[in-house]
N, C-alpha and C. Protein backbone atom coordinates (compact mmCIF):
# COMPACT_ATOMS: atom_id res chain seq x y z
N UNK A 1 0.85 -1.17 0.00
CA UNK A 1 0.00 0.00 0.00
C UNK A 1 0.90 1.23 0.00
N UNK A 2 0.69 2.10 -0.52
CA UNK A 2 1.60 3.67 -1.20
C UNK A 2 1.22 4.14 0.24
N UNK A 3 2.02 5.25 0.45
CA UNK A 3 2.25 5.75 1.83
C UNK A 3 1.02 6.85 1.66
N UNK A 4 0.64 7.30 0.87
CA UNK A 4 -0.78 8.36 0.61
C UNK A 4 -1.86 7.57 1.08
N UNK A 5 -1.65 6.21 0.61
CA UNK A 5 -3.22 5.44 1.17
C UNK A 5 -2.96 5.23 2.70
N UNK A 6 -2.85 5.66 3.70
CA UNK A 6 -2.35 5.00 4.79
C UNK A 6 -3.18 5.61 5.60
N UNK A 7 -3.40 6.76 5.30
CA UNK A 7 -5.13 7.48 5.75
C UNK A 7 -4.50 8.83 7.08
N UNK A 8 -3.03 8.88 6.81
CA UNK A 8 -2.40 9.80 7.46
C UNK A 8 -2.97 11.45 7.47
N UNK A 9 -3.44 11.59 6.03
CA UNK A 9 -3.42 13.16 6.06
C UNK A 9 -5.09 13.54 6.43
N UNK A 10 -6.08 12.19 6.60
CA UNK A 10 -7.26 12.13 6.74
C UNK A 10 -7.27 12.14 8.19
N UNK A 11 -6.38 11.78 8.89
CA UNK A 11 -6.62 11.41 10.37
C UNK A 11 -5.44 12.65 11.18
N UNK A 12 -5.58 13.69 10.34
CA UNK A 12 -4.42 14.87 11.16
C UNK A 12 -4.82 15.33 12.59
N UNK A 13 -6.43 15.22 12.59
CA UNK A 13 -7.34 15.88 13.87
C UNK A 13 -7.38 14.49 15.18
N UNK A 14 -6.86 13.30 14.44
CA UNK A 14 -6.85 12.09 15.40
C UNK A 14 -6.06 12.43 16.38
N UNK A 15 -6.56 11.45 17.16
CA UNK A 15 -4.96 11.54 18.40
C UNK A 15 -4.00 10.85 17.56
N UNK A 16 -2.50 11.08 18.28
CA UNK A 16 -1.23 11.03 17.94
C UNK A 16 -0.50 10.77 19.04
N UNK A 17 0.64 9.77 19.19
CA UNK A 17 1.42 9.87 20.01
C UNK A 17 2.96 10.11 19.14
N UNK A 18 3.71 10.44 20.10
CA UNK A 18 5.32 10.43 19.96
C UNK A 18 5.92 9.10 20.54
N UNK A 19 6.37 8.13 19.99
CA UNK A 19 7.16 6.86 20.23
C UNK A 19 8.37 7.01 21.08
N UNK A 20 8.41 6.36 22.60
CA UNK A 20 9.51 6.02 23.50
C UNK A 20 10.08 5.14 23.97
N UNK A 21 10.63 4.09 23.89
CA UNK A 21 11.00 2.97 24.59
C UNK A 21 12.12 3.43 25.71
N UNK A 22 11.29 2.20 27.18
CA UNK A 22 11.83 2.17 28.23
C UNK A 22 12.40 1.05 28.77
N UNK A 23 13.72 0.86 28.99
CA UNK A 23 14.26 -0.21 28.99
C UNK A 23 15.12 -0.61 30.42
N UNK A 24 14.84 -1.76 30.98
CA UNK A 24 15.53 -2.26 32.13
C UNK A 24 16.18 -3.30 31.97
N UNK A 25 17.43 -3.31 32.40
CA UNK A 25 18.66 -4.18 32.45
C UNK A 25 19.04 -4.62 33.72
N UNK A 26 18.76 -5.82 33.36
CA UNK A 26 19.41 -6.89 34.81
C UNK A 26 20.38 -7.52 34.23
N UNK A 27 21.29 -7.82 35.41
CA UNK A 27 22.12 -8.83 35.68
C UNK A 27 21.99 -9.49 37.37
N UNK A 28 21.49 -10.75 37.19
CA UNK A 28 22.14 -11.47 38.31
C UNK A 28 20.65 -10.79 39.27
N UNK A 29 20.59 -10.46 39.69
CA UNK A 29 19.53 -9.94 40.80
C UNK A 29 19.20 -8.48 41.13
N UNK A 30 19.95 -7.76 40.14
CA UNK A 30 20.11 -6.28 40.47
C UNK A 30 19.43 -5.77 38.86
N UNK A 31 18.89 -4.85 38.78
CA UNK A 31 18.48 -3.86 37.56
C UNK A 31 19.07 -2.58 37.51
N UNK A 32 19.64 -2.27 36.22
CA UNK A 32 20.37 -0.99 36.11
C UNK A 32 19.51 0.22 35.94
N UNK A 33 19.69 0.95 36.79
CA UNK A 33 18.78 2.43 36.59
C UNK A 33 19.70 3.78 36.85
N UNK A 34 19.00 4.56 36.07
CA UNK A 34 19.58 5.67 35.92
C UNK A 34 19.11 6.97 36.60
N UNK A 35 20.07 7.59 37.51
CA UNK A 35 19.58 8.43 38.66
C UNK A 35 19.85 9.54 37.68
N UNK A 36 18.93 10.92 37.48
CA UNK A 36 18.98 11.98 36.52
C UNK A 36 19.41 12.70 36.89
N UNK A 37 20.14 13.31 36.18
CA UNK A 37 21.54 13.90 36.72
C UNK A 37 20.57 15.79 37.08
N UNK A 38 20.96 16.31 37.77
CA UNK A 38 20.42 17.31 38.49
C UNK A 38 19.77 18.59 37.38
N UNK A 39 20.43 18.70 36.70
CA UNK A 39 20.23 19.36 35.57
C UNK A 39 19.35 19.18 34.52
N UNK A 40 18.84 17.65 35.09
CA UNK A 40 17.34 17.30 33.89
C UNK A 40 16.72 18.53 34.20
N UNK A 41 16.25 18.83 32.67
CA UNK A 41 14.53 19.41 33.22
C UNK A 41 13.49 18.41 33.45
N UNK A 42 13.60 17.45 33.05
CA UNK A 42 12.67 16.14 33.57
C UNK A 42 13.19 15.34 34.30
N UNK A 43 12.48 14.78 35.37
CA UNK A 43 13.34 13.68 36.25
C UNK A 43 14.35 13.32 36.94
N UNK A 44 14.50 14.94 37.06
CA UNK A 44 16.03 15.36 37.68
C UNK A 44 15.99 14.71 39.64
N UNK A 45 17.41 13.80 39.79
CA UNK A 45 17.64 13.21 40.98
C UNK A 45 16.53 11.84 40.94
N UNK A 46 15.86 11.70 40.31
CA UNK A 46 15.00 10.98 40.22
C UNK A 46 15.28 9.52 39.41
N UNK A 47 15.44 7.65 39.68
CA UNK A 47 15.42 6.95 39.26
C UNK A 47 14.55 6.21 38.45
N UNK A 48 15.59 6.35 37.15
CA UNK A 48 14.28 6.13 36.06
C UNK A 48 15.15 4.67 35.20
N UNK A 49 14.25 3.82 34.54
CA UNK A 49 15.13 3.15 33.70
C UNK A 49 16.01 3.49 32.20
N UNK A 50 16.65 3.11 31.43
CA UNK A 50 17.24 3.65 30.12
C UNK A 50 16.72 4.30 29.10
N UNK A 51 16.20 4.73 27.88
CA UNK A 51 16.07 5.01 27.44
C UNK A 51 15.72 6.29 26.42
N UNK A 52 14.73 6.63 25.44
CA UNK A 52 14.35 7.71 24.99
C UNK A 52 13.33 7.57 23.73
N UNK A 53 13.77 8.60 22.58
CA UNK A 53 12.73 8.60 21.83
C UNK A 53 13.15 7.41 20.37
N UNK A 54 12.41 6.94 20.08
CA UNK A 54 12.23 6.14 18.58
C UNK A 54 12.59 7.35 17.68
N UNK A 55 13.69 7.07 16.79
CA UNK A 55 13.92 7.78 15.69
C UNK A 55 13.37 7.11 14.85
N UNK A 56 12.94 8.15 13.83
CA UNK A 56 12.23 8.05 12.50
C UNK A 56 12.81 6.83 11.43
N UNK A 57 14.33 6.17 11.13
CA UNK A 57 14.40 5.56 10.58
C UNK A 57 15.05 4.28 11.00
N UNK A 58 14.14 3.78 12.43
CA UNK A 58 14.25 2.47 13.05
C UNK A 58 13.31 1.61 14.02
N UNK A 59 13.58 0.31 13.85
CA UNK A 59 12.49 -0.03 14.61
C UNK A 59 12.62 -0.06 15.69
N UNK A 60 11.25 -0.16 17.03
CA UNK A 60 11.05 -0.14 18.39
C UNK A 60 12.13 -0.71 18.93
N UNK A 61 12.59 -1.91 18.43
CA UNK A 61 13.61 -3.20 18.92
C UNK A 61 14.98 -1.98 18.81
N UNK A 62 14.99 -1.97 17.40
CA UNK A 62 16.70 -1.18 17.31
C UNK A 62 16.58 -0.10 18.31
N UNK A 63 15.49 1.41 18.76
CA UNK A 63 15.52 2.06 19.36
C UNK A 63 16.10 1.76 20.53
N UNK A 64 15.47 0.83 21.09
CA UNK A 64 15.62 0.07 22.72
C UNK A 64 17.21 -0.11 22.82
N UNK A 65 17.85 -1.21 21.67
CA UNK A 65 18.85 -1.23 21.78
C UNK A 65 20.07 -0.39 21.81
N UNK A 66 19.96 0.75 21.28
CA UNK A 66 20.69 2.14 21.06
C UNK A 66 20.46 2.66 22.36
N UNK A 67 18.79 2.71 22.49
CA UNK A 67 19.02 3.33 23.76
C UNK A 67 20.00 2.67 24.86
N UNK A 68 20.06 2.07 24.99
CA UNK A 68 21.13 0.83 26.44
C UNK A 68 22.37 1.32 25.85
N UNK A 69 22.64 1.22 24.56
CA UNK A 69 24.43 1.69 24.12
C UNK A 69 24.54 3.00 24.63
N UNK A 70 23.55 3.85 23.90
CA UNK A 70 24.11 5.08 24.71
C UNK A 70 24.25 5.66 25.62
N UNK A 71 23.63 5.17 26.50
CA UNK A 71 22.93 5.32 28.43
C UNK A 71 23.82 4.76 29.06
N UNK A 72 24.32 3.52 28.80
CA UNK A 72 25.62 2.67 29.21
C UNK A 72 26.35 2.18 28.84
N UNK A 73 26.61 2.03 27.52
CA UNK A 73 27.33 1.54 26.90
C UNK A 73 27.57 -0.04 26.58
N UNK A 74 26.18 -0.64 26.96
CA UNK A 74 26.22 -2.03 27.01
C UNK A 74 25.66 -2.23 25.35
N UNK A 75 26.20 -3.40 25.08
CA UNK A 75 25.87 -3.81 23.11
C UNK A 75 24.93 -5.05 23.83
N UNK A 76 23.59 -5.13 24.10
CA UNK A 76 23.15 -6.04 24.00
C UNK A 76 22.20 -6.56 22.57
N UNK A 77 22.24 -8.04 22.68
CA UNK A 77 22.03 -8.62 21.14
C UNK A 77 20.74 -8.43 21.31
N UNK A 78 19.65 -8.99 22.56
CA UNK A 78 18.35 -8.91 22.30
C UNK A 78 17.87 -8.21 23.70
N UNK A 79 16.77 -7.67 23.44
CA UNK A 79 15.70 -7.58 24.01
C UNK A 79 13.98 -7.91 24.16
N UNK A 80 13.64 -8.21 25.33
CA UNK A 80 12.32 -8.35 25.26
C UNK A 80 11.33 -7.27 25.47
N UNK A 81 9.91 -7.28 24.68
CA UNK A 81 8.80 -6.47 25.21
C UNK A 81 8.17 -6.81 26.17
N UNK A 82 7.96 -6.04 27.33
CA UNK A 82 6.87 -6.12 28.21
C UNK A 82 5.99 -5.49 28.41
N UNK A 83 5.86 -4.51 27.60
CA UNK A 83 4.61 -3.71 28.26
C UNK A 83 4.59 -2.39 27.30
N UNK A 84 3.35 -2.15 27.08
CA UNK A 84 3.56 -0.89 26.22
C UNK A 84 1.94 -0.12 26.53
N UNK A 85 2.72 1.41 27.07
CA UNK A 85 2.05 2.18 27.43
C UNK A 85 1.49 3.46 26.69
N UNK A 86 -0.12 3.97 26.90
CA UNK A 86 -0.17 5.62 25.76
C UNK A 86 -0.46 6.09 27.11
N UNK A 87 0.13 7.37 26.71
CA UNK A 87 0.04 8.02 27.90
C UNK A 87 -0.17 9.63 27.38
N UNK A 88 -1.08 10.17 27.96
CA UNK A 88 -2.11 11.08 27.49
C UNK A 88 -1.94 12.07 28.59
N UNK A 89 -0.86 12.99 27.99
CA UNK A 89 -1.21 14.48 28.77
C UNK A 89 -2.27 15.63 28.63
N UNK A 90 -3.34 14.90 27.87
CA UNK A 90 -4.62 15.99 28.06
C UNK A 90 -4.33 16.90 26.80
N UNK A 91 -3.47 17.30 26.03
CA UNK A 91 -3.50 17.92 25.17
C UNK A 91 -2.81 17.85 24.17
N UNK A 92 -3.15 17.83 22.84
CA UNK A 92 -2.01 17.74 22.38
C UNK A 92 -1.35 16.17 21.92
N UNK A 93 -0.04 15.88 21.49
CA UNK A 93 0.08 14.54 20.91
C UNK A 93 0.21 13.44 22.62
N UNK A 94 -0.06 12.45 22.18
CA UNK A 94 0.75 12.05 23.35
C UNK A 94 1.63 10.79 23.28
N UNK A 95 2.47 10.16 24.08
CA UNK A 95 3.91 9.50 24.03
C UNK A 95 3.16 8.24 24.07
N UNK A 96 3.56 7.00 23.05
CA UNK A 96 3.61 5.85 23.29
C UNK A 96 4.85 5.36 23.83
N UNK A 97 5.01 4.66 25.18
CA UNK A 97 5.98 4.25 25.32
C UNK A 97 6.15 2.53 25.61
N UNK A 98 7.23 1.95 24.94
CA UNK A 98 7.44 0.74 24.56
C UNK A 98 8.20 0.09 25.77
N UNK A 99 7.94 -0.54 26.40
CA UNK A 99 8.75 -1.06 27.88
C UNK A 99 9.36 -2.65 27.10
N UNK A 100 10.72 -2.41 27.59
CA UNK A 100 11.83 -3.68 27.30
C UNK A 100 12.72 -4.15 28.87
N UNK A 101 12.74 -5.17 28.37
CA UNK A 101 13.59 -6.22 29.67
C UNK A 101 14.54 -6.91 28.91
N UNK A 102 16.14 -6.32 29.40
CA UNK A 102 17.05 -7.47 28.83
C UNK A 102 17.71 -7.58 29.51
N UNK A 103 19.07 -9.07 29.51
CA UNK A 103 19.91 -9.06 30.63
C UNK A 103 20.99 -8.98 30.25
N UNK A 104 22.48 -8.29 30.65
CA UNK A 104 23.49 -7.64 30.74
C UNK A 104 24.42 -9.23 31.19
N UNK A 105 25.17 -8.90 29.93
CA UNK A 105 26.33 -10.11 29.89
C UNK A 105 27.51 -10.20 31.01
N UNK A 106 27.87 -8.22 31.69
CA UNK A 106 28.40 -7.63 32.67
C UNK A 106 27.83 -6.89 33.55
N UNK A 107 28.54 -6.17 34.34
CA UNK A 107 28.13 -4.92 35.30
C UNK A 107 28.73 -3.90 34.89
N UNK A 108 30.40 -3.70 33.93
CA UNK A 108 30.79 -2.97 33.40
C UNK A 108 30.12 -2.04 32.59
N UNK A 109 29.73 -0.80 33.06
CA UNK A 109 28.74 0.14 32.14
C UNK A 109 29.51 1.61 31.91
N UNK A 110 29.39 2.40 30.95
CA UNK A 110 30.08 3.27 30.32
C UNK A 110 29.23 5.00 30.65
N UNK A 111 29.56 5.82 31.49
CA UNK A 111 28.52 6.78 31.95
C UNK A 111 28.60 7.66 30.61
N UNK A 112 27.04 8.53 30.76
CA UNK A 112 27.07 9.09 30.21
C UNK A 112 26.49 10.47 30.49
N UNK A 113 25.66 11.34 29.57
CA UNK A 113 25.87 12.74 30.20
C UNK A 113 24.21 12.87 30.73
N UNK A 114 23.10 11.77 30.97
CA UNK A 114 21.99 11.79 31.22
C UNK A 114 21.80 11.53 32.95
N UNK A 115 22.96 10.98 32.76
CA UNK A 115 23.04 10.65 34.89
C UNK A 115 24.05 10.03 35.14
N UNK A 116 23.45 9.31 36.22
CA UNK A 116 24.34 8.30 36.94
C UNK A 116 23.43 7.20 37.10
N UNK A 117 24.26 6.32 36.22
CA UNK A 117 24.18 4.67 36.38
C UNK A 117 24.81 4.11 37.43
N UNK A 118 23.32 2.95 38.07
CA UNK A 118 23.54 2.33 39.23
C UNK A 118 23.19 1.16 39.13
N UNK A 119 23.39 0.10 39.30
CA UNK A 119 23.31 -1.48 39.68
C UNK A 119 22.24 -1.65 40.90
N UNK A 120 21.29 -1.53 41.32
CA UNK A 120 20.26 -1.63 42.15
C UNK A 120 19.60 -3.17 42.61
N UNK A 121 19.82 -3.46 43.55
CA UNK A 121 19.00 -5.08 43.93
C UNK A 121 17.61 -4.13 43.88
N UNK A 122 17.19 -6.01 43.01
CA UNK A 122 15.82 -5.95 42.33
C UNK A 122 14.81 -5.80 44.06
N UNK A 123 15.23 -6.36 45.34
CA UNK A 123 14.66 -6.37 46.34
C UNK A 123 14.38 -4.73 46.91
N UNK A 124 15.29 -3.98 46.67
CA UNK A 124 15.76 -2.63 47.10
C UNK A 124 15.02 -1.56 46.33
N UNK A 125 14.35 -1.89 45.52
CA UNK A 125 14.12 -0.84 44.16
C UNK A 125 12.91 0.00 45.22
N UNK A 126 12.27 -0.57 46.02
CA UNK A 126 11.11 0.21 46.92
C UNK A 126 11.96 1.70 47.59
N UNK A 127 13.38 1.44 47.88
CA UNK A 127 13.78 2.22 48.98
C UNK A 127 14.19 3.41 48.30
N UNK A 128 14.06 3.69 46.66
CA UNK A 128 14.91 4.31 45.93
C UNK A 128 13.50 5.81 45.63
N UNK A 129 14.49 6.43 45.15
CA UNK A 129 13.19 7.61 44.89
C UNK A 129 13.07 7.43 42.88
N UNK A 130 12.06 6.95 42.71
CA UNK A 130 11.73 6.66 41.13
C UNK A 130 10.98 7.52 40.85
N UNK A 131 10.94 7.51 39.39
CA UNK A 131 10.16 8.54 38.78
C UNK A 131 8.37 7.69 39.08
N UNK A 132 7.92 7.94 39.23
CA UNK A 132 6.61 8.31 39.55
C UNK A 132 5.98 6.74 39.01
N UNK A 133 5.98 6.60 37.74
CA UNK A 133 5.24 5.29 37.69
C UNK A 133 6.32 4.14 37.74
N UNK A 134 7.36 4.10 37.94
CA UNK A 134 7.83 2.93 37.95
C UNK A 134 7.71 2.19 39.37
N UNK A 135 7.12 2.74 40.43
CA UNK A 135 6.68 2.17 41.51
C UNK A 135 5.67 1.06 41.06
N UNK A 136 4.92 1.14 40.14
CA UNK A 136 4.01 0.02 39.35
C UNK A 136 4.62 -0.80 38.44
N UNK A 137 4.91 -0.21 37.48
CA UNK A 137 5.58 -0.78 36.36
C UNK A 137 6.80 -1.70 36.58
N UNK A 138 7.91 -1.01 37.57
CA UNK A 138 8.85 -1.78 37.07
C UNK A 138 8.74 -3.55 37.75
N UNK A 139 8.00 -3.78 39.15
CA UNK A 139 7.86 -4.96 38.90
C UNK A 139 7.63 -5.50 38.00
N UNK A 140 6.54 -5.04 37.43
CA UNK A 140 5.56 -5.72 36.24
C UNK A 140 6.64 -6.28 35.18
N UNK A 141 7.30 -5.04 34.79
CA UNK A 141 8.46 -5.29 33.54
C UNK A 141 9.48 -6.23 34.13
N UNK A 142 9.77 -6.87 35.22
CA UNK A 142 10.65 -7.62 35.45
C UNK A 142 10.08 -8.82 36.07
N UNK A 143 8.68 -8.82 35.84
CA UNK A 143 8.23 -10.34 36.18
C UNK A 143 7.58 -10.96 35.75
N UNK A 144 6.62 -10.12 34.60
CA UNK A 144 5.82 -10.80 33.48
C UNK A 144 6.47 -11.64 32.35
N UNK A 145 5.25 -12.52 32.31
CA UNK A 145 5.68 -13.71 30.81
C UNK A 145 4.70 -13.22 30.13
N UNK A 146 3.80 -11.80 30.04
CA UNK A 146 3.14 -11.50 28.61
C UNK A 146 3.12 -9.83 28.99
N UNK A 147 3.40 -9.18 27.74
CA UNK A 147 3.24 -7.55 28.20
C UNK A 147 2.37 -7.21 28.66
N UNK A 148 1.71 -6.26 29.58
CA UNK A 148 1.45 -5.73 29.85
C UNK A 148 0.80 -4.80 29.11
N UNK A 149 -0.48 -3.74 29.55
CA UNK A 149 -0.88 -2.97 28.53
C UNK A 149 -1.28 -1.72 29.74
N UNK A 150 -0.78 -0.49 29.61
CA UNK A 150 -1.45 0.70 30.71
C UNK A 150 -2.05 1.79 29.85
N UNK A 151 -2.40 2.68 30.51
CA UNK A 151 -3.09 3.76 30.05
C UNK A 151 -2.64 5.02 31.18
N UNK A 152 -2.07 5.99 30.85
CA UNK A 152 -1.89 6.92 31.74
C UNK A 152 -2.14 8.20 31.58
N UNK A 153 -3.47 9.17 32.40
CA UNK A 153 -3.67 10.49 32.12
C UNK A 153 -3.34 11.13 33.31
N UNK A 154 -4.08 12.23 33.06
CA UNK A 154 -3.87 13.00 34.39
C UNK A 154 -5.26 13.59 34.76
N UNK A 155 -5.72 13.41 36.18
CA UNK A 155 -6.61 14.16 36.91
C UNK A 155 -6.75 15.50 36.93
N UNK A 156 -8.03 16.31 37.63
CA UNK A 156 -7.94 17.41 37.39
C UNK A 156 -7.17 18.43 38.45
N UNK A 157 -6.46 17.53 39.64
CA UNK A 157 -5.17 18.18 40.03
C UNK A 157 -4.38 17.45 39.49
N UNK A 158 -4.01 17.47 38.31
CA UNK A 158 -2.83 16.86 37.38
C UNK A 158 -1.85 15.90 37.97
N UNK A 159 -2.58 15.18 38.95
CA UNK A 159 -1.89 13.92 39.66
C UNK A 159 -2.38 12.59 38.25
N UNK A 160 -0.78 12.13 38.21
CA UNK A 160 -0.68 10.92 37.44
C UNK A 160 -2.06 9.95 37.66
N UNK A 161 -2.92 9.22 36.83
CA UNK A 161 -3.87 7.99 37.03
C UNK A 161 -3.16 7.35 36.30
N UNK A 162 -2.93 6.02 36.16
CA UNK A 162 -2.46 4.83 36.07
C UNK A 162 -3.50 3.61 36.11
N UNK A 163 -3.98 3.42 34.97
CA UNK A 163 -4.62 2.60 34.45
C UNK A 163 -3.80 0.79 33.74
N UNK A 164 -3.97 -0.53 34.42
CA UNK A 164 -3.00 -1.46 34.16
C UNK A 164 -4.11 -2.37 33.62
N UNK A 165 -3.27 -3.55 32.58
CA UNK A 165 -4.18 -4.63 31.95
C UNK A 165 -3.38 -5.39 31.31
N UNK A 166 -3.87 -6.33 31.66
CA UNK A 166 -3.24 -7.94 31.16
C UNK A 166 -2.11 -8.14 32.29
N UNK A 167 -2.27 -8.19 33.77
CA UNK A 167 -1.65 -7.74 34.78
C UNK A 167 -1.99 -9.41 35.54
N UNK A 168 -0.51 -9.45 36.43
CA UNK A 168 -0.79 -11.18 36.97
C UNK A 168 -1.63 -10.71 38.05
């Protein structure tokens, strides 16, 4: 099918999201997360897992994987999907984001200029200050055998709702 038939320029007034994959790396009993380095304007001091945005000329899988090279410098061969979230700030486009689980051949990781990478026991992850939904999620992403599906808006005091499905 020609890229005109695809019903793109008919559906301009549709919703829209922007594509993100979020990715967590274990080794051994611990998951690698990334504390945001103070200077985020988003998520600053705050533990979040790897990643960022899907560029235009690759797929979800390759994104994920780039993302982990550049965040830490780890070359992993595969990753898995667990969970994939739309998440709806009320106006405007909003972010699909693609949740991945892979495991790290080392602990050797390469910093970079988004934070500080940490090695975290998977038991410990409660005691840590995370970005906001991974208090839900990241079990989920590190214990499910089928993805996951959420929905996330915001209330009318713009407190996060968190909507989960296909959940053990």
């Amino acid at each position: 099918m020609p890229a005109n038939e695809q019903g793109v320029t008919i559906s301009r007034h549709r919703y829209s999201f922007i594509p993100r994959a979020l990715c967590f790396v274990t080794h051994e009993r611990d998951v690698l997360l990334l504390k945001g380095a103070p200077t985020k304007k988003i998520w600053a001091n705050k533990y979040n897992g790897l990643g960022g945005h899907i560029e235009r000329n690759e797929t979800i899988h390759q994104a994920a994987l780039r993302e982990i090279a550049e965040e830490s410098g780890l070359q992993l061969s595969e990753v898995e999907l667990v969970g994939v979230v739309n998440i709806d700030p009320g106006e405007g486009q909003g972010i699909g984001m693609f949740v991945f689980r892979g495991q790290a051949p080392h602990r050797q990781v390469i910093a970079s200029g988004e934070g500080t990478l940490e090695w975290v026991s998977i038991a410990d992850i409660h005691r840590y200050d995370l970005v906001e939904d991974l208090h839900q999620i990241l079990p989920l992403a590190l214990q499910v055998h089928r993805p996951f599906f959420a929905h996330y808006s915001y209330n009318s005091d713009d407190q996060l709702v968190i909507v989960l499905e296909n959940t053990p």
